[in-house]
PDB file of N, CA and C in Angstrom:
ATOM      1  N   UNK A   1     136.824  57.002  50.536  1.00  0.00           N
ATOM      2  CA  UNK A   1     137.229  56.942  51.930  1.00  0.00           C
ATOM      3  C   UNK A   1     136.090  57.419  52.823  1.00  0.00           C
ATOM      4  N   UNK A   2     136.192  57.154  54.049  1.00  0.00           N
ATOM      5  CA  UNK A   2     135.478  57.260  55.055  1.00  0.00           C
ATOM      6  C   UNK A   2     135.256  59.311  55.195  1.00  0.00           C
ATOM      7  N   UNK A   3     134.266  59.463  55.433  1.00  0.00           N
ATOM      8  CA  UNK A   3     134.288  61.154  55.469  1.00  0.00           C
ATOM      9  C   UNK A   3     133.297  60.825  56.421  1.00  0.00           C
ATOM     10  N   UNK A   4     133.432  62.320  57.605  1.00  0.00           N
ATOM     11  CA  UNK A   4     131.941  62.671  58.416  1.00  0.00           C
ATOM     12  C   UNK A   4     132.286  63.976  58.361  1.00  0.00           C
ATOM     13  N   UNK A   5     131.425  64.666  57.900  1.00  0.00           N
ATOM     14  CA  UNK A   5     131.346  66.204  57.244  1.00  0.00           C
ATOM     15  C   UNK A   5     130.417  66.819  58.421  1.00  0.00           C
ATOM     16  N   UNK A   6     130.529  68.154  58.911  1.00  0.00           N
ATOM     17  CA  UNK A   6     129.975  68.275  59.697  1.00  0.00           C
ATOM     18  C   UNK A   6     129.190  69.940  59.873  1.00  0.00           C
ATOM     19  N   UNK A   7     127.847  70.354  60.198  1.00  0.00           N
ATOM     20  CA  UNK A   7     127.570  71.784  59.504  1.00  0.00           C
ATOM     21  C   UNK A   7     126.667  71.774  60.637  1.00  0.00           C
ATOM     22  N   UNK A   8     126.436  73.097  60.759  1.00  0.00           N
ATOM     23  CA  UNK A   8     124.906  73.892  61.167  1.00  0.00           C
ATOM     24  C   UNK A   8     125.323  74.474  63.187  1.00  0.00           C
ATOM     25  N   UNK A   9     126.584  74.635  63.451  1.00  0.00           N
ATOM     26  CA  UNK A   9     127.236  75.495  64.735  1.00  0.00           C
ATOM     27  C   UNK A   9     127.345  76.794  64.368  1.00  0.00           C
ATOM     28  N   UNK A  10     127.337  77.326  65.298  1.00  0.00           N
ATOM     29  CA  UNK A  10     127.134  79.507  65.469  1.00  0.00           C
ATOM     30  C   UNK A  10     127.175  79.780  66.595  1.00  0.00           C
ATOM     31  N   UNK A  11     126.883  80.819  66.859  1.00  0.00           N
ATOM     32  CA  UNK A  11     126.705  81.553  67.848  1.00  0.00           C
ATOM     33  C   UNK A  11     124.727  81.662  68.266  1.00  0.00           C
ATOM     34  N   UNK A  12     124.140  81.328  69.095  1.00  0.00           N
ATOM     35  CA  UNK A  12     122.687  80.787  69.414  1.00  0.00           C
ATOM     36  C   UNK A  12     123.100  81.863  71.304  1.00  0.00           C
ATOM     37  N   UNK A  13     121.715  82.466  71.528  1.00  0.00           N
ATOM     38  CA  UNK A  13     121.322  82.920  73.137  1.00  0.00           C
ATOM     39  C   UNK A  13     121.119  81.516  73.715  1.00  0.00           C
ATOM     40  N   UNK A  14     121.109  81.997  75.162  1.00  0.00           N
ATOM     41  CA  UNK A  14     120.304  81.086  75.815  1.00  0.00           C
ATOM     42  C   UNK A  14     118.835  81.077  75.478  1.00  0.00           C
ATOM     43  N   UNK A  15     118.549  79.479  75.435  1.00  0.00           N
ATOM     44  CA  UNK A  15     116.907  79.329  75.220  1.00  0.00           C
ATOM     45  C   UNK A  15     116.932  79.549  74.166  1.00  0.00           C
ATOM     46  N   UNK A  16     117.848  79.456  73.243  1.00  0.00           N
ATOM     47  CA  UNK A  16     117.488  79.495  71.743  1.00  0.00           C
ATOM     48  C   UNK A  16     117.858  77.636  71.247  1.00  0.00           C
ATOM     49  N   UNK A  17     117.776  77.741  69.664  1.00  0.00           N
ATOM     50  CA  UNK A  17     117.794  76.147  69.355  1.00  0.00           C
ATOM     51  C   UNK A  17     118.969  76.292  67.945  1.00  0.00           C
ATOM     52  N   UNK A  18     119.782  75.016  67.734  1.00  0.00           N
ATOM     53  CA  UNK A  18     120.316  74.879  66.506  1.00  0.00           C
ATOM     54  C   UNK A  18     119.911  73.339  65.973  1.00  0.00           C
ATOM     55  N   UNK A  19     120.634  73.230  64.983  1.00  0.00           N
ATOM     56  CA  UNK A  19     120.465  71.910  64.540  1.00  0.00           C
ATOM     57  C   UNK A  19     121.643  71.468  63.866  1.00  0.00           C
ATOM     58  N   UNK A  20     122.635  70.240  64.063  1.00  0.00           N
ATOM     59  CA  UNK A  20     123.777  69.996  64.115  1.00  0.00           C
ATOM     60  C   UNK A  20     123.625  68.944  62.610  1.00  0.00           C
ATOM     61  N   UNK A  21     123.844  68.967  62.008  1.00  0.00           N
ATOM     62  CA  UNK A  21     124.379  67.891  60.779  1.00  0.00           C
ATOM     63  C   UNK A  21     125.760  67.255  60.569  1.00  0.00           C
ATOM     64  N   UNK A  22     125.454  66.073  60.111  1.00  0.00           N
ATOM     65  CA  UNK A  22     126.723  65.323  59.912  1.00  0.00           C
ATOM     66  C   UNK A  22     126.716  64.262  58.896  1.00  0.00           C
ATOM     67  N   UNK A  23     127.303  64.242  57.551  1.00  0.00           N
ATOM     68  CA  UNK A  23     127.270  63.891  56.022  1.00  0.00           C
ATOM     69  C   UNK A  23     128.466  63.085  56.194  1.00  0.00           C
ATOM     70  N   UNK A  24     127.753  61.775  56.037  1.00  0.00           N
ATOM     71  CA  UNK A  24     128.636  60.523  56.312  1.00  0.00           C
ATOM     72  C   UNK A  24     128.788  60.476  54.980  1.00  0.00           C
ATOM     73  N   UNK A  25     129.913  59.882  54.314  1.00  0.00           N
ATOM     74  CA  UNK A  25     130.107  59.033  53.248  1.00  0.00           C
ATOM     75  C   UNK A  25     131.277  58.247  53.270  1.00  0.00           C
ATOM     76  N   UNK A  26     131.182  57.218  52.508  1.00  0.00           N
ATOM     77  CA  UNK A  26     132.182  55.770  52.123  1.00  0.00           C
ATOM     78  C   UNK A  26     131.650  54.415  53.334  1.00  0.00           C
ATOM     79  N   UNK A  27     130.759  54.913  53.932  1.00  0.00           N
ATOM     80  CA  UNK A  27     129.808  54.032  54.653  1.00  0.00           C
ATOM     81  C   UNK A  27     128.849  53.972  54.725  1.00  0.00           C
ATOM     82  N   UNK A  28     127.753  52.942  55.597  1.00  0.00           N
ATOM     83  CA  UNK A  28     126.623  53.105  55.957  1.00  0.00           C
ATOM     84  C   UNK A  28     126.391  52.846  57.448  1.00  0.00           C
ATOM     85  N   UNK A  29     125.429  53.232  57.687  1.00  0.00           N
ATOM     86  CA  UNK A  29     125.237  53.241  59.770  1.00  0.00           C
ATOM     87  C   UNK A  29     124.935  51.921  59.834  1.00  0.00           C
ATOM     88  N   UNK A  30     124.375  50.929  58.800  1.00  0.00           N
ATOM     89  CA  UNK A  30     124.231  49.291  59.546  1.00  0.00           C
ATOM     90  C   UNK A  30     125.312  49.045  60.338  1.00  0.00           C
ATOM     91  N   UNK A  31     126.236  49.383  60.282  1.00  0.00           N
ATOM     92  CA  UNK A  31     127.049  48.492  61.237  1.00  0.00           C
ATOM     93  C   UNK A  31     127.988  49.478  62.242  1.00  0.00           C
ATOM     94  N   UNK A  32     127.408  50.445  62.529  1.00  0.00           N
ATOM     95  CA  UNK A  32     128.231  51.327  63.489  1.00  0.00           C
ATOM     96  C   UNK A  32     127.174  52.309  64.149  1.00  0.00           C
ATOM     97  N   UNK A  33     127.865  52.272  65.549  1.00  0.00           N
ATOM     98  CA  UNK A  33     126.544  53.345  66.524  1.00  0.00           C
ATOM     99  C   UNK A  33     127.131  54.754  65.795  1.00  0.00           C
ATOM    100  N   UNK A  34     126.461  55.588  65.864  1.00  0.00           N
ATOM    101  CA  UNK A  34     126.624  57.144  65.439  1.00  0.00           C
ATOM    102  C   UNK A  34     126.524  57.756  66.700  1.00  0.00           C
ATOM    103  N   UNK A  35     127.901  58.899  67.244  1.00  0.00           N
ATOM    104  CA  UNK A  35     127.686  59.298  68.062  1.00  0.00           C
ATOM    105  C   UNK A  35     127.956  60.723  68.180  1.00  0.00           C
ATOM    106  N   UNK A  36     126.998  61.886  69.289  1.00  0.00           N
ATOM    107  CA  UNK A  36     127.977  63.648  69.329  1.00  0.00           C
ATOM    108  C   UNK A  36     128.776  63.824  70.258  1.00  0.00           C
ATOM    109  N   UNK A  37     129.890  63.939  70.399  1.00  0.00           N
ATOM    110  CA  UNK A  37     131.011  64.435  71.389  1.00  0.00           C
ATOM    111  C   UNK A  37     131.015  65.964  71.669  1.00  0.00           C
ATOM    112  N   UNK A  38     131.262  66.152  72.633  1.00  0.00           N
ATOM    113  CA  UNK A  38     131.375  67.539  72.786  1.00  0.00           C
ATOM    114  C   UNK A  38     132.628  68.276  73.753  1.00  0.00           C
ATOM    115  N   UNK A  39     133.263  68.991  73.634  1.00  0.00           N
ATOM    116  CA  UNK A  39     134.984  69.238  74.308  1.00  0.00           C
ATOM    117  C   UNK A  39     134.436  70.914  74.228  1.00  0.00           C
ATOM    118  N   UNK A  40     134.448  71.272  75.730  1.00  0.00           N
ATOM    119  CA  UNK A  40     134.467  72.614  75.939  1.00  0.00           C
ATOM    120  C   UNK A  40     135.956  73.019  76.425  1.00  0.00           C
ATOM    121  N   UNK A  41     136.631  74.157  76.415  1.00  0.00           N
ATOM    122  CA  UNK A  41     137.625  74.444  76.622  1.00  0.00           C
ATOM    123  C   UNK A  41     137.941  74.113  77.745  1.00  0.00           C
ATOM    124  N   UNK A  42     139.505  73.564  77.873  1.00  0.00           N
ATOM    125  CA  UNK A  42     139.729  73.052  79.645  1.00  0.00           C
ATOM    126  C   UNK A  42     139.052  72.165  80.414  1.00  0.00           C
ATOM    127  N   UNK A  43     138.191  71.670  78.873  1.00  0.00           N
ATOM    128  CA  UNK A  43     137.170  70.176  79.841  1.00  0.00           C
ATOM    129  C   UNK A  43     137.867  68.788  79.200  1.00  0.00           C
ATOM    130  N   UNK A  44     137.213  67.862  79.430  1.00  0.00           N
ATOM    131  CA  UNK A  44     137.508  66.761  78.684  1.00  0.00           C
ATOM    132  C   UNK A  44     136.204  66.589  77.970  1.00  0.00           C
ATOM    133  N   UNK A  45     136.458  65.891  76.656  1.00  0.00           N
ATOM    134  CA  UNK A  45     135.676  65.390  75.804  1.00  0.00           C
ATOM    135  C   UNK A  45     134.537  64.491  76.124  1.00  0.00           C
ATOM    136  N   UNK A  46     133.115  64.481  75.632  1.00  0.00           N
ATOM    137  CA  UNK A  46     131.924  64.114  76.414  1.00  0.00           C
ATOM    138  C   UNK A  46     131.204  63.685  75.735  1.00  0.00           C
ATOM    139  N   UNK A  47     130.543  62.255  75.648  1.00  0.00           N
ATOM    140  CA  UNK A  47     129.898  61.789  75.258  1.00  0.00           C
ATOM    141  C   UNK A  47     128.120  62.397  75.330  1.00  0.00           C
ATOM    142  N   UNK A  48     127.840  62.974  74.273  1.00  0.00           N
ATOM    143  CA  UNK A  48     126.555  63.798  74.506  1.00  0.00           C
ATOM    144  C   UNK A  48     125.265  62.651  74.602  1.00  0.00           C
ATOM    145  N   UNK A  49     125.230  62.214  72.870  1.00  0.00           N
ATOM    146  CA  UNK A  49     124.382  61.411  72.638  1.00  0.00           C
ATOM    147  C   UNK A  49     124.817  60.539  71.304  1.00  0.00           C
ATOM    148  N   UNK A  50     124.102  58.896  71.295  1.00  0.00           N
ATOM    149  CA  UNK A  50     124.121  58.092  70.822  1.00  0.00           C
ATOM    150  C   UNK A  50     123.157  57.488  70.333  1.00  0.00           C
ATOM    151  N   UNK A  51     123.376  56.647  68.920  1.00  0.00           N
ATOM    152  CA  UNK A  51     121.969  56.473  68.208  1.00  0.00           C
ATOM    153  C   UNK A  51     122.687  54.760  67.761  1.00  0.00           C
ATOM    154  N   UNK A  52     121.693  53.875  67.807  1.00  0.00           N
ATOM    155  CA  UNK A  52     122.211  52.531  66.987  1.00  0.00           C
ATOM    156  C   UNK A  52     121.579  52.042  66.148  1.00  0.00           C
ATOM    157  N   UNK A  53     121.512  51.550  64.976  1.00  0.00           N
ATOM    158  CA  UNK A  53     120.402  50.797  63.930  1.00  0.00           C
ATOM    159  C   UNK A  53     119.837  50.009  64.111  1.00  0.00           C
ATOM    160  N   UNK A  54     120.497  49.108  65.064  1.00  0.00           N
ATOM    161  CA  UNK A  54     119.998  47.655  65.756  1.00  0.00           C
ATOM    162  C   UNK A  54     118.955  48.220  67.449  1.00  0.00           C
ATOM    163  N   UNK A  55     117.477  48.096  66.480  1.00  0.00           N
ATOM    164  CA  UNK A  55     116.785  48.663  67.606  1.00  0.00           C
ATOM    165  C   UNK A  55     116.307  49.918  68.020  1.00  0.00           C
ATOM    166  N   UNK A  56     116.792  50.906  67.091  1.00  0.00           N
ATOM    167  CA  UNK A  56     117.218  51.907  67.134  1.00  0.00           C
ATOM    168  C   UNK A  56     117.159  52.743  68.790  1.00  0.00           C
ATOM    169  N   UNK A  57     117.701  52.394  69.074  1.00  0.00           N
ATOM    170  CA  UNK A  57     117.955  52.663  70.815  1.00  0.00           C
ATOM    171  C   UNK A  57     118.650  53.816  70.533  1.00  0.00           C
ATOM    172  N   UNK A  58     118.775  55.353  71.191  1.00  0.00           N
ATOM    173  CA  UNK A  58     119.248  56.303  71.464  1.00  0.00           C
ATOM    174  C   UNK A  58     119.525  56.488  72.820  1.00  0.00           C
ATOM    175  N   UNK A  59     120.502  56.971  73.388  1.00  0.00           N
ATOM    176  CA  UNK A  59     121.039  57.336  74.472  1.00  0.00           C
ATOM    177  C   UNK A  59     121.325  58.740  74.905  1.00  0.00           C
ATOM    178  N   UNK A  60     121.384  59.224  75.953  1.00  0.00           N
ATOM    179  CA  UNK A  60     121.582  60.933  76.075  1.00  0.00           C
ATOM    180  C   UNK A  60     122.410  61.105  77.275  1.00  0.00           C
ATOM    181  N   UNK A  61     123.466  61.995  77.434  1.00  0.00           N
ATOM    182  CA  UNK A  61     124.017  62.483  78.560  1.00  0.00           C
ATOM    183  C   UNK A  61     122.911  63.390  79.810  1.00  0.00           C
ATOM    184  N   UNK A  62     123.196  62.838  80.992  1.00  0.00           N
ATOM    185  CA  UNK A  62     121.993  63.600  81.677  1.00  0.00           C
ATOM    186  C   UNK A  62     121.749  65.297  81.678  1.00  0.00           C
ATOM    187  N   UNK A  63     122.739  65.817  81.274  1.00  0.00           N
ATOM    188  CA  UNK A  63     122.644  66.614  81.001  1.00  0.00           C
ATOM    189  C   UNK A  63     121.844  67.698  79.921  1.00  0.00           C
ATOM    190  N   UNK A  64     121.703  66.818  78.790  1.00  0.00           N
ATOM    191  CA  UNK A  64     120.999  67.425  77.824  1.00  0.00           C
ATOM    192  C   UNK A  64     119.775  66.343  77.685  1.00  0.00           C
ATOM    193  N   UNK A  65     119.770  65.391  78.426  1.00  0.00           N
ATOM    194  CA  UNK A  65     117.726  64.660  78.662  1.00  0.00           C
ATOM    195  C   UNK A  65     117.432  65.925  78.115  1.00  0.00           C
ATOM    196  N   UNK A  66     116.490  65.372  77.251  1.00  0.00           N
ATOM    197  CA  UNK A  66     114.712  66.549  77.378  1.00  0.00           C
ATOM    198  C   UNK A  66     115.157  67.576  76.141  1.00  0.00           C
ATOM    199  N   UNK A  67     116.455  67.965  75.865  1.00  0.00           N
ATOM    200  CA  UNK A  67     116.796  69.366  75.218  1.00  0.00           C
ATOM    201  C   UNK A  67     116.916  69.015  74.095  1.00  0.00           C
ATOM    202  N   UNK A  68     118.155  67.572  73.736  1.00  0.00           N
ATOM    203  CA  UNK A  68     118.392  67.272  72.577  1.00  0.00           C
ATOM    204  C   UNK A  68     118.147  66.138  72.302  1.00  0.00           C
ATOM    205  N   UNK A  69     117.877  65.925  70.829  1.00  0.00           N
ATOM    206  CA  UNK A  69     117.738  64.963  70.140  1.00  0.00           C
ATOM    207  C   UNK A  69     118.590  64.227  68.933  1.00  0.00           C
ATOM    208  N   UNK A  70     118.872  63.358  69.009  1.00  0.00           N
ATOM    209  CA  UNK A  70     120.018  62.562  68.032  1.00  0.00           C
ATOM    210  C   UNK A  70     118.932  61.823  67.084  1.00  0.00           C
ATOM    211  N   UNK A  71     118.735  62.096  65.751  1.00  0.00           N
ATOM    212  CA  UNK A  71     118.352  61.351  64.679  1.00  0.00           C
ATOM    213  C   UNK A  71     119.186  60.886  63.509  1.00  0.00           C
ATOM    214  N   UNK A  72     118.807  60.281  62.745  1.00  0.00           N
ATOM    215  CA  UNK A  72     119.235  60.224  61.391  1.00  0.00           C
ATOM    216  C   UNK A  72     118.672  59.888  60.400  1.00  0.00           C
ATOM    217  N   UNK A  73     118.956  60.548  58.977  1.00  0.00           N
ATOM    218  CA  UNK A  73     118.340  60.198  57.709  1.00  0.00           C
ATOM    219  C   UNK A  73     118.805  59.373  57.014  1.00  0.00           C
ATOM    220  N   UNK A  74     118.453  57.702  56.788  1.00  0.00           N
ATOM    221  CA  UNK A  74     119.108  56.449  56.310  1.00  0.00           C
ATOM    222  C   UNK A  74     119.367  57.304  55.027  1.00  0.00           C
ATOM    223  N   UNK A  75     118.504  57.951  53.847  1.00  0.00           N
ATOM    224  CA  UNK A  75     118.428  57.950  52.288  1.00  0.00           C
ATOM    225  C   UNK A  75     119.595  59.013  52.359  1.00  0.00           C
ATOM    226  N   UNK A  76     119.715  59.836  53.371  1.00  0.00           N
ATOM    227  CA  UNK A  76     120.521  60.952  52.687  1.00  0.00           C
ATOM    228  C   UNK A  76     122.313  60.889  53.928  1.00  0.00           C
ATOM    229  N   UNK A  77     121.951  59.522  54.473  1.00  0.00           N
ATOM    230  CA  UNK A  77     123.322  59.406  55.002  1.00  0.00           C
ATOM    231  C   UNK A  77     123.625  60.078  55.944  1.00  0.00           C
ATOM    232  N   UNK A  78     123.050  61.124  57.244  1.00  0.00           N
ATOM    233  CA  UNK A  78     123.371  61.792  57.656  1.00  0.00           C
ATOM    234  C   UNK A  78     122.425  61.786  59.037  1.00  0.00           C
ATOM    235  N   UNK A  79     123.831  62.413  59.874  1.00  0.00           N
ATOM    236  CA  UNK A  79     123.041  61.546  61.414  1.00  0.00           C
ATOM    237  C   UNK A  79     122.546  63.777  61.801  1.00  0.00           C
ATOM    238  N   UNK A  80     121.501  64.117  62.779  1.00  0.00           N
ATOM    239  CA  UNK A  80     121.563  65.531  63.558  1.00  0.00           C
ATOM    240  C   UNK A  80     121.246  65.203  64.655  1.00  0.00           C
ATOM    241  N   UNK A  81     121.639  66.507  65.290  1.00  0.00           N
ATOM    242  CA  UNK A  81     121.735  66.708  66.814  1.00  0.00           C
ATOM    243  C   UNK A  81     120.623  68.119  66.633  1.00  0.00           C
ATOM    244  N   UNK A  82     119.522  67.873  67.405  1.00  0.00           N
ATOM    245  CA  UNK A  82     118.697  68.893  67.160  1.00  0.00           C
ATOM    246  C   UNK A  82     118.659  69.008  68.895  1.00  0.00           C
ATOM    247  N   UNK A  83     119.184  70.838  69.029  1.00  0.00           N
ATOM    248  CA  UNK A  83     119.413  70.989  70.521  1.00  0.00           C
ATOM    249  C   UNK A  83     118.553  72.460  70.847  1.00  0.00           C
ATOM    250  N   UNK A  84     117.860  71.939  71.470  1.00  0.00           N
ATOM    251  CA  UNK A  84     116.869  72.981  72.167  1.00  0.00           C
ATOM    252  C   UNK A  84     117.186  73.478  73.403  1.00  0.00           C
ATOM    253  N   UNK A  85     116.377  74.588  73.699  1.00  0.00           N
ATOM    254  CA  UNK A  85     116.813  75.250  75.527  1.00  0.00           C
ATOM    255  C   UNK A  85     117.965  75.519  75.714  1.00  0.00           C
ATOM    256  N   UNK A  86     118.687  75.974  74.673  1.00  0.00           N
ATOM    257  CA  UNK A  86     120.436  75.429  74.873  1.00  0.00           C
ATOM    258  C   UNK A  86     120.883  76.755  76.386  1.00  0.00           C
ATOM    259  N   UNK A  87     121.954  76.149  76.236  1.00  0.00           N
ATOM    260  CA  UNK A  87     122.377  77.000  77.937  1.00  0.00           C
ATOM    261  C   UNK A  87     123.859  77.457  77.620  1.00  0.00           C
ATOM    262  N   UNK A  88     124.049  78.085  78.499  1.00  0.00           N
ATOM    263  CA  UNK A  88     125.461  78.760  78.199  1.00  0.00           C
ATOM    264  C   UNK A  88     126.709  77.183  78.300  1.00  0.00           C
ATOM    265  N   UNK A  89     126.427  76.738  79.485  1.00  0.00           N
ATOM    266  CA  UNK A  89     126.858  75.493  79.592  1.00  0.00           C
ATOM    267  C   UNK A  89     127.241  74.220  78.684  1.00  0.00           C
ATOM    268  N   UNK A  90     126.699  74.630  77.182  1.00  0.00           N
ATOM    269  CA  UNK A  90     126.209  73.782  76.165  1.00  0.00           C
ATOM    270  C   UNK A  90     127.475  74.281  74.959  1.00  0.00           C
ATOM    271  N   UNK A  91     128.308  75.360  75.194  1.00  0.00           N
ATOM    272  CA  UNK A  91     128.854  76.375  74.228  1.00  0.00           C
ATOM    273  C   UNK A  91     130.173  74.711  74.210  1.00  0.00           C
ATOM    274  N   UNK A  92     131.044  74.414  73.268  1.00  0.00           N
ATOM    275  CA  UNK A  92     131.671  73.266  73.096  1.00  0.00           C
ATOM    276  C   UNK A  92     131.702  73.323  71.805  1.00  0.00           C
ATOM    277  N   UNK A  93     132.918  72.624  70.944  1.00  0.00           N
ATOM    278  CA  UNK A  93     132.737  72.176  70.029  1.00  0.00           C
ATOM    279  C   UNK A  93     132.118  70.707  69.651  1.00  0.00           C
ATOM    280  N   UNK A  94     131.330  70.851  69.030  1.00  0.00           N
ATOM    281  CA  UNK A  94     130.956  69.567  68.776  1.00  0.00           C
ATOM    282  C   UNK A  94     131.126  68.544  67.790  1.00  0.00           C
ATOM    283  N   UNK A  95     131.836  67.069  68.099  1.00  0.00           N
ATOM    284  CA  UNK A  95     132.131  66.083  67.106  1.00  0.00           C
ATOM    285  C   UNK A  95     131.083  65.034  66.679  1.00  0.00           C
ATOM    286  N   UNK A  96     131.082  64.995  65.558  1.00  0.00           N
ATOM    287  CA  UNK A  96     130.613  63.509  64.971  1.00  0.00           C
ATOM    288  C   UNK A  96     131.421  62.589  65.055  1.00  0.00           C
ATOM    289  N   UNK A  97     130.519  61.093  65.674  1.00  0.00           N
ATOM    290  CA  UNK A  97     131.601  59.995  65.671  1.00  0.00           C
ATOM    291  C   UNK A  97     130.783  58.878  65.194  1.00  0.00           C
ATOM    292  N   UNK A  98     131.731  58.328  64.334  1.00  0.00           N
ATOM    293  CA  UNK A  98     131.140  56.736  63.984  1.00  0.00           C
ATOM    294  C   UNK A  98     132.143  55.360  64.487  1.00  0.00           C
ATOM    295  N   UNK A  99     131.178  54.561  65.129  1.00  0.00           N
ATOM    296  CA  UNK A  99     131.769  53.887  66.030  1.00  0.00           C
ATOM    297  C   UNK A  99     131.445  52.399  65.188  1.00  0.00           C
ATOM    298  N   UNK A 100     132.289  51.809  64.919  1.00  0.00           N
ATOM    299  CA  UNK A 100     132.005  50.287  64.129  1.00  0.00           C
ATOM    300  C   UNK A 100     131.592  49.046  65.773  1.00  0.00           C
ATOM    301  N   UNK A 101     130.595  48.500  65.261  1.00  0.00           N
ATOM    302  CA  UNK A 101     129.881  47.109  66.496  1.00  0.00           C
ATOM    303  C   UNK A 101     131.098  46.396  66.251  1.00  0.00           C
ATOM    304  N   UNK A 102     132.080  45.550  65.018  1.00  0.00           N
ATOM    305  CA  UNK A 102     132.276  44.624  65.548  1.00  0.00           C
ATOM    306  C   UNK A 102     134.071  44.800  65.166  1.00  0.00           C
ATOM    307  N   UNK A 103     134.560  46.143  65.178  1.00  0.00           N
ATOM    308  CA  UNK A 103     135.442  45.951  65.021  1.00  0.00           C
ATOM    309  C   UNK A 103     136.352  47.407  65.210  1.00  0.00           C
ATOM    310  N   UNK A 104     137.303  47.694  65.700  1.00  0.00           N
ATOM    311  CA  UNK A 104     138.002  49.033  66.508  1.00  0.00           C
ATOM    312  C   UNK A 104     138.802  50.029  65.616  1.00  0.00           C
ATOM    313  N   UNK A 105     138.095  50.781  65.559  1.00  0.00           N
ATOM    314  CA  UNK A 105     138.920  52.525  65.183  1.00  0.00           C
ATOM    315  C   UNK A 105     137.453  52.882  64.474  1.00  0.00           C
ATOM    316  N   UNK A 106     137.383  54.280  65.357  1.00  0.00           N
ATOM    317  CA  UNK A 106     136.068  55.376  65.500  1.00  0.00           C
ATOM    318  C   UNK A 106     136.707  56.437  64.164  1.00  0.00           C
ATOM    319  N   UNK A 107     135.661  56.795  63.536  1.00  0.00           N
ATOM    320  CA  UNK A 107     135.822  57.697  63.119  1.00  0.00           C
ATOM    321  C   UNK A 107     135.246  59.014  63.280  1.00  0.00           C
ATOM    322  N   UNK A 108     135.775  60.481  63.058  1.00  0.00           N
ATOM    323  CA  UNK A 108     135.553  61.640  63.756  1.00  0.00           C
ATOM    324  C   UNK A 108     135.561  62.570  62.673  1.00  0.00           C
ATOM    325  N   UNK A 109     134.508  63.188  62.829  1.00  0.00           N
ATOM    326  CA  UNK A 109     134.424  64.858  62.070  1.00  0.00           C
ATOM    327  C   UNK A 109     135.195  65.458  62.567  1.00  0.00           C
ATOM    328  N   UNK A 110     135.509  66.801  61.814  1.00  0.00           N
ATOM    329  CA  UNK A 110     136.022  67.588  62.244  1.00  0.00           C
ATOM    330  C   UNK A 110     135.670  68.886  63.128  1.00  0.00           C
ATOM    331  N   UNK A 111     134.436  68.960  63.609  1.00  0.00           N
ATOM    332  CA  UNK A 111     134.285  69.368  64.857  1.00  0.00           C
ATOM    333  C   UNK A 111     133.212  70.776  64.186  1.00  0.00           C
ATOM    334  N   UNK A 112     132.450  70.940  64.953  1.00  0.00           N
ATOM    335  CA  UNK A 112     131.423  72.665  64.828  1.00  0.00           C
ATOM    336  C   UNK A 112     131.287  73.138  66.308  1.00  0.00           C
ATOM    337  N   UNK A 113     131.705  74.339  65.793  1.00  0.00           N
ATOM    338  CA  UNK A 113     131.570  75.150  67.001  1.00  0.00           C
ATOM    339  C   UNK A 113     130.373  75.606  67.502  1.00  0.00           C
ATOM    340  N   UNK A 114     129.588  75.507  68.643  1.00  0.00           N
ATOM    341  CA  UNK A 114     128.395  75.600  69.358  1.00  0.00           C
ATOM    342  C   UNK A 114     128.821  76.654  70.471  1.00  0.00           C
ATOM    343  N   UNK A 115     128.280  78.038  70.289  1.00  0.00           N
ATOM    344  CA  UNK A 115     128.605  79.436  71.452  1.00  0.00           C
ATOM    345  C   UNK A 115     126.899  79.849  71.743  1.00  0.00           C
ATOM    346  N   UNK A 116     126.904  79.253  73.073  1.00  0.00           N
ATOM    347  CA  UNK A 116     125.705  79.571  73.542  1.00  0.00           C
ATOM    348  C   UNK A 116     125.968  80.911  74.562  1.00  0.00           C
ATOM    349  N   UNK A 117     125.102  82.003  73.780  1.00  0.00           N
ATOM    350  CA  UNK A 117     125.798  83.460  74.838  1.00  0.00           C
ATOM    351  C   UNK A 117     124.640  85.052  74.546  1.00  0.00           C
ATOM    352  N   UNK A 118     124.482  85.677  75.798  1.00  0.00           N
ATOM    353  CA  UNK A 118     123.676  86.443  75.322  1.00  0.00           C
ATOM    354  C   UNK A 118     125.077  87.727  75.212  1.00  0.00           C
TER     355      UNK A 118
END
């Protein structure tokens, strides 16, 4: 079955950095954008950043331009969110999502907690 496993959230200061992992298996990214969501308490859920195979085009919320980065490792299946400068503003849990191109229902990790705080 479809799994997105998800590791590497804590507690980080401001101006400090983490690095977000996410261990796909029972698929492969050819055919689905990989994306990070992020839901801070009392907010709505937020499209951070997005990565596609076709082209490999990445996308970023204006918010985190410049800070973070969305990659992935084809051999070892697994998409990161490498987030720098982080800000208090940034504290959210954060989801993995895999989104299929040609056909409907996303799939979702189960979420890491990101506490940006001095």
């Amino acid at each position: 079955q479809v799994q997105l496993v998800e590791s590497g959230g804590g507690l980080v200061q401001p101006g400090g950095s983490l690095r977000l992992s996410c261990a796909a298996s029972g698929f492969t990214f050819s055919n689905y954008a990989m994306n990070w969501y992020r839901q801070a308490p009392g907010k709505e859920r937020e499209l951070v950043a997005s990565i596609t195979s076709a082209g490999g085009s990445t996308n970023y919320a204006y918010p985190v331009k410049g800070r973070f980065t969305i990659s992935t490792d084809n051999a070892k299946n697994t998409v990161y969110l490498q987030m720098n400068s982080l800000k208090p503003e940034d504290t959210a849990v954060y989801y993995c999502n895999a989104r299929p191109t040609y056909w409907r229902g996303d799939y979702w990790g189960q979420g890491t907690q990101v506490t940006v705080s001095s």
